[in-house]
N, C-alpha and C. Protein backbone atom coordinates (compact mmCIF):
# COMPACT_ATOMS: atom_id res chain seq x y z
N UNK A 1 -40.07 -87.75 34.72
CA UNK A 1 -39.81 -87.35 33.37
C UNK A 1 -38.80 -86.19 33.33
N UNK A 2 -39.08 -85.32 34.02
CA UNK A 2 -38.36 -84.29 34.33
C UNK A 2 -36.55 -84.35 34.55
N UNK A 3 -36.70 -85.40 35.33
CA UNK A 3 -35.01 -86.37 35.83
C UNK A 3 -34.37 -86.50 34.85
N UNK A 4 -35.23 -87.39 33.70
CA UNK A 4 -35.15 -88.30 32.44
C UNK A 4 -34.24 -87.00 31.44
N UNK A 5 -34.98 -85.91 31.33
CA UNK A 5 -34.81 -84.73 30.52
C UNK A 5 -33.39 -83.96 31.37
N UNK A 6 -33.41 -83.70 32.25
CA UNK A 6 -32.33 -83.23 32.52
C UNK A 6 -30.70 -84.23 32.77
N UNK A 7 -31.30 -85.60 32.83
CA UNK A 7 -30.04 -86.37 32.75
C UNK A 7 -29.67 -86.36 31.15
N UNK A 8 -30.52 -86.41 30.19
CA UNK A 8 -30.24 -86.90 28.68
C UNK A 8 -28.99 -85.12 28.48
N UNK A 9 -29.61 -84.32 28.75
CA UNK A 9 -28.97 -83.04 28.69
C UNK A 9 -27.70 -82.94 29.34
N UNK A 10 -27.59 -82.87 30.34
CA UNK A 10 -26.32 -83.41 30.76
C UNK A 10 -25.27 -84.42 30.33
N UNK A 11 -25.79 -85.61 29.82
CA UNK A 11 -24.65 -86.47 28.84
C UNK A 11 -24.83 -85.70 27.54
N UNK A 12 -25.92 -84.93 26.77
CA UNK A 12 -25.35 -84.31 25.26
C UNK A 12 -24.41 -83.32 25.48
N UNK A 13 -24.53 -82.55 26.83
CA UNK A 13 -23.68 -81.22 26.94
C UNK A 13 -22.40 -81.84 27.33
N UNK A 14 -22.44 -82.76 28.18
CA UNK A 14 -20.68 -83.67 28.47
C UNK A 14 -20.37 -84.09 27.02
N UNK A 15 -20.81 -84.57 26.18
CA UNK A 15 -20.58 -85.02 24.73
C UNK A 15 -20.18 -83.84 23.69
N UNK A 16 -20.75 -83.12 24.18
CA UNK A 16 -20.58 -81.60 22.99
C UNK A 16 -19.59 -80.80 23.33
N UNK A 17 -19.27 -80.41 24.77
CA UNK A 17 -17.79 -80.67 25.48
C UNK A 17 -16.81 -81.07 24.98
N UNK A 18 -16.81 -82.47 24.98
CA UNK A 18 -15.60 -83.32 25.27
C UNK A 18 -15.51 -83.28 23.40
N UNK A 19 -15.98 -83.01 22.60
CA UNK A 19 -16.06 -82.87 21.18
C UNK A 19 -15.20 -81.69 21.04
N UNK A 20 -15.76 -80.80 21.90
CA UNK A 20 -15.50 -79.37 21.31
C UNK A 20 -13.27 -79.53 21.90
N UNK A 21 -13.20 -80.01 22.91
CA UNK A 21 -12.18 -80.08 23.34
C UNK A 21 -11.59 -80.88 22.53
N UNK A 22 -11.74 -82.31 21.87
CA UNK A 22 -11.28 -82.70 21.05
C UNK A 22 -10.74 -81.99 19.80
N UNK A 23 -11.79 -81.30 19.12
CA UNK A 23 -11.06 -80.57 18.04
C UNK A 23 -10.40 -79.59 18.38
N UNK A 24 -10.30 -78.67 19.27
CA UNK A 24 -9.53 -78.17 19.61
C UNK A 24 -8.28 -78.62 19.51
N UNK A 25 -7.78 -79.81 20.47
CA UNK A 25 -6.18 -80.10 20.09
C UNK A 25 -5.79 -80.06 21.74
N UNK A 26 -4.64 -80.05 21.68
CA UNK A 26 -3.58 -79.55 23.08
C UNK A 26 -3.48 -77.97 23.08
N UNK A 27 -2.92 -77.93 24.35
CA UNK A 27 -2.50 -76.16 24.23
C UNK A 27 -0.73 -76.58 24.52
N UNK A 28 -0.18 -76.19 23.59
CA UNK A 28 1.42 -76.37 23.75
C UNK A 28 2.47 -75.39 24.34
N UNK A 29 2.85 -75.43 25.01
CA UNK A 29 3.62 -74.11 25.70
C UNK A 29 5.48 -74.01 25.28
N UNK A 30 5.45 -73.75 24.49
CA UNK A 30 6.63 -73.33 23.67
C UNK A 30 7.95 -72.44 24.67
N UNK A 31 9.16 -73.10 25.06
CA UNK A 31 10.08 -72.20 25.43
C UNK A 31 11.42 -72.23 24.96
N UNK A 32 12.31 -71.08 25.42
CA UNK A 32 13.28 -70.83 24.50
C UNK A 32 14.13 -70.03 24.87
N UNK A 33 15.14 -69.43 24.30
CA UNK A 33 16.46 -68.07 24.93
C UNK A 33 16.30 -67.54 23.89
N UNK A 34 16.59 -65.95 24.00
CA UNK A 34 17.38 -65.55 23.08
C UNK A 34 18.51 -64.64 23.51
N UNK A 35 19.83 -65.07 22.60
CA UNK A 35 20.78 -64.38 23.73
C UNK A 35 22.02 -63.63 22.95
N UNK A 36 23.10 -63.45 23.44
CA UNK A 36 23.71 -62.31 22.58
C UNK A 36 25.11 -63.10 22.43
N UNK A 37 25.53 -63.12 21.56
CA UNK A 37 27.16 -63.67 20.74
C UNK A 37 27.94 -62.72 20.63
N UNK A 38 28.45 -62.53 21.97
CA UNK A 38 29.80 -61.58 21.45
C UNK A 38 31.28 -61.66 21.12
N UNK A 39 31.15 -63.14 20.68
CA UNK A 39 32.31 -63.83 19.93
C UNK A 39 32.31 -63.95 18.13
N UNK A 40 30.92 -63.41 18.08
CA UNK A 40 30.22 -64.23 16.52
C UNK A 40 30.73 -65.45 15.70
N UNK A 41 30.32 -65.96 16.75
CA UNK A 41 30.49 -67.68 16.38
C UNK A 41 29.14 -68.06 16.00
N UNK A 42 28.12 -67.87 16.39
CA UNK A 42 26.70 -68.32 16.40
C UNK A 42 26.30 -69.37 17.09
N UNK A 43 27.08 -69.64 18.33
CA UNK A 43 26.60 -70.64 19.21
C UNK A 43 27.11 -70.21 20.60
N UNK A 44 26.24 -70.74 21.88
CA UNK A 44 26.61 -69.94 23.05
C UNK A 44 27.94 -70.14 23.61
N UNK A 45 28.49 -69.57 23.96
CA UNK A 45 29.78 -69.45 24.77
C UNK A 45 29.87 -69.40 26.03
N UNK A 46 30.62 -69.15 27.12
CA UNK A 46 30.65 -68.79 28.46
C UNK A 46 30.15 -67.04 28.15
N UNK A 47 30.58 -66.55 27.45
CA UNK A 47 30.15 -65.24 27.23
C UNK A 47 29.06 -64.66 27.20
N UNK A 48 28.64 -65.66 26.36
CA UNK A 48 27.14 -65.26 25.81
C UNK A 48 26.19 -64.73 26.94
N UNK A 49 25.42 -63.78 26.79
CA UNK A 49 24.13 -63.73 27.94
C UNK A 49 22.71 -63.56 27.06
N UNK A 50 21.82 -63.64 27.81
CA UNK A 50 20.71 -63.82 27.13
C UNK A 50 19.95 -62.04 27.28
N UNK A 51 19.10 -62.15 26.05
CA UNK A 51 18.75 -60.72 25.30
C UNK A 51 17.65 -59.97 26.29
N UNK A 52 17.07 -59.46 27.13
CA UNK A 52 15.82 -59.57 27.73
C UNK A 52 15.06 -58.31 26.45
N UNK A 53 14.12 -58.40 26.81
CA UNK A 53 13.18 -57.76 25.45
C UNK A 53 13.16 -57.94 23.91
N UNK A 54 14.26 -59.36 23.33
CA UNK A 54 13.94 -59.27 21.98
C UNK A 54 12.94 -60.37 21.78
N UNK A 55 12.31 -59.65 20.71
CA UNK A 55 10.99 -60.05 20.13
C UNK A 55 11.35 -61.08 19.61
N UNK A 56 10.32 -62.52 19.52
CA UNK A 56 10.33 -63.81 19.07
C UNK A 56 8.91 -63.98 18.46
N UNK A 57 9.10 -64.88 17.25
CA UNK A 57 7.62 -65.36 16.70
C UNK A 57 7.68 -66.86 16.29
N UNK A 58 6.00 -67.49 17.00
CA UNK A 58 6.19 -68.73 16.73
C UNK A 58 5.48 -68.95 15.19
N UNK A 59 5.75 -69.37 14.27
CA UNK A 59 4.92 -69.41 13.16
C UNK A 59 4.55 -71.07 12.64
N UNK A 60 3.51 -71.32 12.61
CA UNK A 60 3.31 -72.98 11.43
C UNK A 60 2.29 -72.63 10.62
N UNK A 61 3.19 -73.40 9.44
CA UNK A 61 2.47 -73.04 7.70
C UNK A 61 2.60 -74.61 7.29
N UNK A 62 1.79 -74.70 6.51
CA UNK A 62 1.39 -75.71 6.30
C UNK A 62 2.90 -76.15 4.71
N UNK A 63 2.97 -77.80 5.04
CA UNK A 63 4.22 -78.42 4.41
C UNK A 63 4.27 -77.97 2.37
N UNK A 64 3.18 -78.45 1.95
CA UNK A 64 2.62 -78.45 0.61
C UNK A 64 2.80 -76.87 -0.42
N UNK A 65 1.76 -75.71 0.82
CA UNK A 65 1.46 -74.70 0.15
C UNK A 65 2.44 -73.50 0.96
N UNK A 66 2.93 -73.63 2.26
CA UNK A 66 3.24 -72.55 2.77
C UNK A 66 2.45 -71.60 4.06
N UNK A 67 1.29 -72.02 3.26
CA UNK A 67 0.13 -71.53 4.17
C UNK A 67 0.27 -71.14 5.23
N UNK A 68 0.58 -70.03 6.10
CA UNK A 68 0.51 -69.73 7.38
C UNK A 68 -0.76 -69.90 8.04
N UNK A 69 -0.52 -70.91 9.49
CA UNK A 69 -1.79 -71.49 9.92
C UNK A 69 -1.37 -70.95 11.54
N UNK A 70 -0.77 -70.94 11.95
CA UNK A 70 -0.61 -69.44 12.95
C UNK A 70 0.25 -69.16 13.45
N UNK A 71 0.53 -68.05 14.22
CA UNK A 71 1.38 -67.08 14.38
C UNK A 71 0.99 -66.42 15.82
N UNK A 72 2.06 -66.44 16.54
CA UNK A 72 2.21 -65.94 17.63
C UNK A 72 3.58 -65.06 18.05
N UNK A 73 3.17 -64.17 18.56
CA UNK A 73 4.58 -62.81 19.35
C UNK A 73 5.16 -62.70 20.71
N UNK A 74 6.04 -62.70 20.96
CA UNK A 74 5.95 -62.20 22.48
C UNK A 74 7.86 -61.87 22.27
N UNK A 75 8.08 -61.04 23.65
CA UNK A 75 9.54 -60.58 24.16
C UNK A 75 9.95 -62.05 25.12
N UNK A 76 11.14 -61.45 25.51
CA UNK A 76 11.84 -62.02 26.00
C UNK A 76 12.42 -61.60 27.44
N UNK A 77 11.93 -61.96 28.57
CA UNK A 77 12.61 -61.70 29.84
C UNK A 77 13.63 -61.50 30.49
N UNK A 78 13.78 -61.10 31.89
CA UNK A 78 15.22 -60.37 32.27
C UNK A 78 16.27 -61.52 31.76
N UNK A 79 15.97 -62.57 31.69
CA UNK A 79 16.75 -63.95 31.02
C UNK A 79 17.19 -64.41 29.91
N UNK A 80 16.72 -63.25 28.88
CA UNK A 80 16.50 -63.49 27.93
C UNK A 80 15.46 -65.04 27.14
N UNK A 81 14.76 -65.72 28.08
CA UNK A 81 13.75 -66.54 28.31
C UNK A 81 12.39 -66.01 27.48
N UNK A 82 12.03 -66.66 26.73
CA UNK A 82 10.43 -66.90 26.29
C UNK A 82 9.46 -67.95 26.34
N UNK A 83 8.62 -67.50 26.39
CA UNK A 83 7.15 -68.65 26.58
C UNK A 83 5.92 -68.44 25.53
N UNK A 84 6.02 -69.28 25.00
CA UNK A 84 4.80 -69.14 24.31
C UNK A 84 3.62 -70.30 24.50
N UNK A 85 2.32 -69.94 24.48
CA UNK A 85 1.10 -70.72 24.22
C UNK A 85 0.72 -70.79 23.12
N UNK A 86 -0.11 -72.05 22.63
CA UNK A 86 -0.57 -72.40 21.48
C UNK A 86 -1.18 -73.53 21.17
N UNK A 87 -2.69 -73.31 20.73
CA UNK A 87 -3.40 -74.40 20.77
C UNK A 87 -3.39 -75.20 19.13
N UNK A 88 -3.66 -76.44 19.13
CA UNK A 88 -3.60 -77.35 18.51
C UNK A 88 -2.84 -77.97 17.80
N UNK A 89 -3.32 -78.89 17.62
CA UNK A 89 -2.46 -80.40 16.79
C UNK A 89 -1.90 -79.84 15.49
N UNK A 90 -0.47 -79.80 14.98
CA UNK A 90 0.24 -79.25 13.95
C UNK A 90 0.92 -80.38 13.19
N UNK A 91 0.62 -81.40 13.64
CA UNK A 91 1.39 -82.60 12.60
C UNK A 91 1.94 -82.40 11.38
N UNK A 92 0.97 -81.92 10.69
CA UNK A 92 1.04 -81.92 9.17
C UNK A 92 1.71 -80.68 9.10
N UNK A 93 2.19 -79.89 9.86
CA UNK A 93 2.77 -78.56 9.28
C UNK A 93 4.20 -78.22 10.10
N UNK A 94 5.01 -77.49 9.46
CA UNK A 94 6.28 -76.95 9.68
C UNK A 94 6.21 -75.84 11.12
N UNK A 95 6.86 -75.91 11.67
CA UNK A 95 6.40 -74.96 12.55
C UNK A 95 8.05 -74.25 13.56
N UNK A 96 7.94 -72.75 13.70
CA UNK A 96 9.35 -72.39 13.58
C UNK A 96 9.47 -71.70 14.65
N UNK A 97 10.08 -71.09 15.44
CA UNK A 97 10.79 -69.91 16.32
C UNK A 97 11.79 -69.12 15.64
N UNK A 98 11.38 -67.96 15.27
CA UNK A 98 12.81 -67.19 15.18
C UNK A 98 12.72 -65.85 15.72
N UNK A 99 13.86 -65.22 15.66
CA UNK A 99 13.89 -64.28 16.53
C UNK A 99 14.05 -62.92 15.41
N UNK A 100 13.32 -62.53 16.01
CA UNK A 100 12.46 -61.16 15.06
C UNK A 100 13.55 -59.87 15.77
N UNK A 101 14.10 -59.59 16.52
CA UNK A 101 14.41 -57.72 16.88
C UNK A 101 15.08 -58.02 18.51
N UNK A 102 16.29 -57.04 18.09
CA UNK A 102 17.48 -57.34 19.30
C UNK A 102 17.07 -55.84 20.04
N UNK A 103 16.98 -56.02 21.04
CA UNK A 103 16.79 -54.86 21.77
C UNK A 103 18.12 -53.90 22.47
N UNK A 104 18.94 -54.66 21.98
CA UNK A 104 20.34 -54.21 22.24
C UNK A 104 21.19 -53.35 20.67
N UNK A 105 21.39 -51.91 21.13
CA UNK A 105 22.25 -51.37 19.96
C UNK A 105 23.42 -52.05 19.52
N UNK A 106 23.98 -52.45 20.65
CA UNK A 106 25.67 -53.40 21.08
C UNK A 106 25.12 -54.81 19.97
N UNK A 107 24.77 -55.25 20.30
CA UNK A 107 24.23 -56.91 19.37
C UNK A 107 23.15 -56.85 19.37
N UNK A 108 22.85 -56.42 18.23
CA UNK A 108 21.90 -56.46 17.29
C UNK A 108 22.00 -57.14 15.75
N UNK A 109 23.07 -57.69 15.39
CA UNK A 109 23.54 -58.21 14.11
C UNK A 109 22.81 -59.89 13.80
N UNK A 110 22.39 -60.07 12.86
CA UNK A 110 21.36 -61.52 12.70
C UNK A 110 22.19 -62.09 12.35
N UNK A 111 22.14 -63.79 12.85
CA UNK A 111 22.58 -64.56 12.63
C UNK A 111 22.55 -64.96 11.25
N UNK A 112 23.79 -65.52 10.22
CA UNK A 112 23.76 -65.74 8.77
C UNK A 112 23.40 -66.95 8.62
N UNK A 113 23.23 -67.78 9.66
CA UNK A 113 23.41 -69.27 9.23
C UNK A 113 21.99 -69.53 8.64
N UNK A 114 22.03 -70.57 7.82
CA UNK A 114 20.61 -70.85 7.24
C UNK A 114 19.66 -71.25 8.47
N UNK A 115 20.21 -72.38 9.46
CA UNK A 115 19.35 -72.97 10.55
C UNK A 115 19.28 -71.57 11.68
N UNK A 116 18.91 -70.19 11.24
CA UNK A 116 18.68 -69.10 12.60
C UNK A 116 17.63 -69.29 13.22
N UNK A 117 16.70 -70.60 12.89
CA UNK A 117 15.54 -70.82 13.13
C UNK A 117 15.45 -71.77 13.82
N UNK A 118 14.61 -71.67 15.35
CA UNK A 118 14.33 -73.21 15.96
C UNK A 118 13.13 -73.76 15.26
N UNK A 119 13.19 -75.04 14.95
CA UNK A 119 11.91 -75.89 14.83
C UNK A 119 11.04 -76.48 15.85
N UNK A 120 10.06 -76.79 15.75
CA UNK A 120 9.77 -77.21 17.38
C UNK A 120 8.61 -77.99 16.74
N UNK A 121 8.21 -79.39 17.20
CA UNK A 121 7.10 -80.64 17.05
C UNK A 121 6.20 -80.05 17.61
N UNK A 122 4.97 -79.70 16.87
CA UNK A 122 3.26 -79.42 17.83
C UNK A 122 2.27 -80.37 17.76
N UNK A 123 3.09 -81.51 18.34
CA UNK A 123 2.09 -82.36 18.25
C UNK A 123 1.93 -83.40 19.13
N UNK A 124 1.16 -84.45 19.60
CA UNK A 124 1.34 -85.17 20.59
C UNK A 124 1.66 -86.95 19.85
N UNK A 125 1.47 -86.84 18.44
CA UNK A 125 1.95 -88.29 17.67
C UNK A 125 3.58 -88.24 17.05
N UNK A 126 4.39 -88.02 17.98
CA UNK A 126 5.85 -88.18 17.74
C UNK A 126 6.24 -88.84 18.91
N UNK A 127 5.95 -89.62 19.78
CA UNK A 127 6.41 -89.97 20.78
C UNK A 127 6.65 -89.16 22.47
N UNK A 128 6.86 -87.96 22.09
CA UNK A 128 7.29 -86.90 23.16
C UNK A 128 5.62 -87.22 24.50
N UNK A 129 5.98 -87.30 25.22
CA UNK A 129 4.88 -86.73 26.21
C UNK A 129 4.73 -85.31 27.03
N UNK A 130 3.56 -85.15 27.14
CA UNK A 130 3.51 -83.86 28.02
C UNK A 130 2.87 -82.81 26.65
N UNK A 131 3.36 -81.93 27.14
CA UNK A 131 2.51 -80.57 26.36
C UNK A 131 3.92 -79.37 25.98
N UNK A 132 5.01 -79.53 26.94
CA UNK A 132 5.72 -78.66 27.10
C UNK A 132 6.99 -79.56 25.96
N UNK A 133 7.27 -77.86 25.02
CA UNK A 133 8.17 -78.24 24.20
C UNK A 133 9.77 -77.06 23.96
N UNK A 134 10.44 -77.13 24.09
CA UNK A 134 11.86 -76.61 24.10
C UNK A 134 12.44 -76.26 22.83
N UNK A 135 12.27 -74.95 22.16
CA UNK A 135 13.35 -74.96 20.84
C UNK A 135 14.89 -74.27 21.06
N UNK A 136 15.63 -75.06 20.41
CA UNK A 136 17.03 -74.51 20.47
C UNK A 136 17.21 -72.66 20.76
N UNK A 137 18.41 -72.49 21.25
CA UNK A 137 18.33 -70.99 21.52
C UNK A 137 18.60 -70.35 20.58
N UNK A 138 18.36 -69.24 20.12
CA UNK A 138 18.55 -68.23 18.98
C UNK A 138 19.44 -67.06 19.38
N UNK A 139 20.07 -66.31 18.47
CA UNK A 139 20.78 -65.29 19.18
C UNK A 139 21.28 -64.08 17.89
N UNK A 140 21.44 -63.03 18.60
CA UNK A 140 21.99 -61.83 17.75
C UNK A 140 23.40 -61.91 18.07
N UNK A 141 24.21 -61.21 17.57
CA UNK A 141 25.49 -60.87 17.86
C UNK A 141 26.24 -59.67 17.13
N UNK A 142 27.26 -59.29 17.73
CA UNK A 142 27.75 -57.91 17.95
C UNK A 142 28.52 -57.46 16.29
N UNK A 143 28.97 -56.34 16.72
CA UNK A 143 29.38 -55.86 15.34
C UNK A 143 30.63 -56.49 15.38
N UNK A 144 31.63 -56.40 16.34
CA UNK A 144 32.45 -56.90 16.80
C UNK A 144 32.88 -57.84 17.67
N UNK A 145 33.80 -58.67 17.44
CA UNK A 145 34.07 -59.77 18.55
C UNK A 145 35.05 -59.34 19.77
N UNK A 146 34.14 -59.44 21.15
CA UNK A 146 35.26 -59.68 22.29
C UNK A 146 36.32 -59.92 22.65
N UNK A 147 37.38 -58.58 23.08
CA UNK A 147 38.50 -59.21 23.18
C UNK A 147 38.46 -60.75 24.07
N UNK A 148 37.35 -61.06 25.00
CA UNK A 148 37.81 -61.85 25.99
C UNK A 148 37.36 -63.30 24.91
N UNK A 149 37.35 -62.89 23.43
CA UNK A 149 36.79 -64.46 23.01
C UNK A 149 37.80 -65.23 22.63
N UNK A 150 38.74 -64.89 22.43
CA UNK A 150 40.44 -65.37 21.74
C UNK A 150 40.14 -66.34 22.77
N UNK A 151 40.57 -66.20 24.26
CA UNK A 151 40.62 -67.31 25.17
C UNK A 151 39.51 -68.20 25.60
N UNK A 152 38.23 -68.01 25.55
CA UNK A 152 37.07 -68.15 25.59
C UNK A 152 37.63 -69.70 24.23
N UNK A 153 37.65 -69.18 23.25
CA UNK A 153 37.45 -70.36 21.87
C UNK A 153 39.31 -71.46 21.55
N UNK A 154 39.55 -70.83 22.30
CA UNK A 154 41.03 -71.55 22.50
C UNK A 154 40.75 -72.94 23.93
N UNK A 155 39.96 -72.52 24.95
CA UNK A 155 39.84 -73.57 25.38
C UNK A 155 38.86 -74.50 25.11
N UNK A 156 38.13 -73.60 24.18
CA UNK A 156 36.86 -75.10 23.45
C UNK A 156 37.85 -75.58 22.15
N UNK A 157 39.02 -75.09 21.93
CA UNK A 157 39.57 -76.21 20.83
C UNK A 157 39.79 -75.32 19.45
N UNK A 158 39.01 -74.20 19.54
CA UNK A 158 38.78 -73.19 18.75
C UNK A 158 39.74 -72.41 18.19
N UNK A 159 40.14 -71.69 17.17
CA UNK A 159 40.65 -70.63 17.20
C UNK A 159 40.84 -69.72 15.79
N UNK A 160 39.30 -69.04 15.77
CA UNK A 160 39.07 -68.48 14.37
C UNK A 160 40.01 -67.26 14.36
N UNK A 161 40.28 -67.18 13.04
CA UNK A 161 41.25 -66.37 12.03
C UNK A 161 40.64 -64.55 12.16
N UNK A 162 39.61 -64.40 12.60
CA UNK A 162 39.51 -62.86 12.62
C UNK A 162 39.18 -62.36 14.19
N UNK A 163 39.78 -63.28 15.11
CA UNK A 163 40.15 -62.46 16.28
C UNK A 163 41.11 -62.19 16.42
């Protein structure tokens, strides 16, 4: 009887488990750059290097109301590289990277463009496999543009009017 009682316990606690893990979701590991434009173009260059210490936040709010459903912080490495963790299934909601604070006096200037924001899928019903997800790089940039960007944007085809 005793057997009987401790096997039934063992499949409710594997069941109450594998439940509890279910609602939970995935844990998604979010990565990313953030790096410095000293051409102010708003996209990377040969120039560009990446920011180490500026602050990034992952945020998802829900599509309808706005609702912030969570929020996460972290810096950015000698690489200007970030990582973030984050548990559960976000389907139904918007979910963003942007870059919060340049740790550099030199470029520190925010990007104007409306898209300064990566988007990133938290979810595992879009096709993607795995857990690990990649948002576009983000970046500050300088008060001023590099003399070395004239040639820098001349061989990408380039050649804006205020260098």
């Amino acid at each position: 009887m005793a057997k009987a009682v401790a096997i039934v316990s063992a499949i409710c606690f594997l069941a109450l488990a594998s439940f509890a893990t279910a609602q939970l979701g995935p844990v998604f590991n979010v990565e990313g750059e953030v790096y410095c434009d000293p051409c102010r173009v708003e996209f990377q260059t040969s120039l560009s290097k990446g920011l180490e210490g500026a602050a990034v936040r992952l945020e998802c709010r829900e599509r309808d109301t706005g609702v912030v459903t969570i929020q996460s912080e972290t810096v950015t490495g000698k690489d200007g590289k970030y990582n973030l963790k984050t548990g559960g299934d976000h389907e139904e909601e918007i979910c963003e990277v942007v870059a919060l604070k340049s740790p550099s006096e030199k470029c520190n200037v925010s990007f104007e463009r409306a898209d300064s924001k990566a988007r990133v899928l938290l979810t595992q019903n879009n096709g993607v496999q795995g857990t690990d997800r990649y948002a576009n790089a983000l970046g500050f940039k300088t008060a001023q543009a590099d003399e070395e960007c004239k040639a820098v944007l001349e061989e990408l085809g380039i050649v804006p009017e205020d260098i």
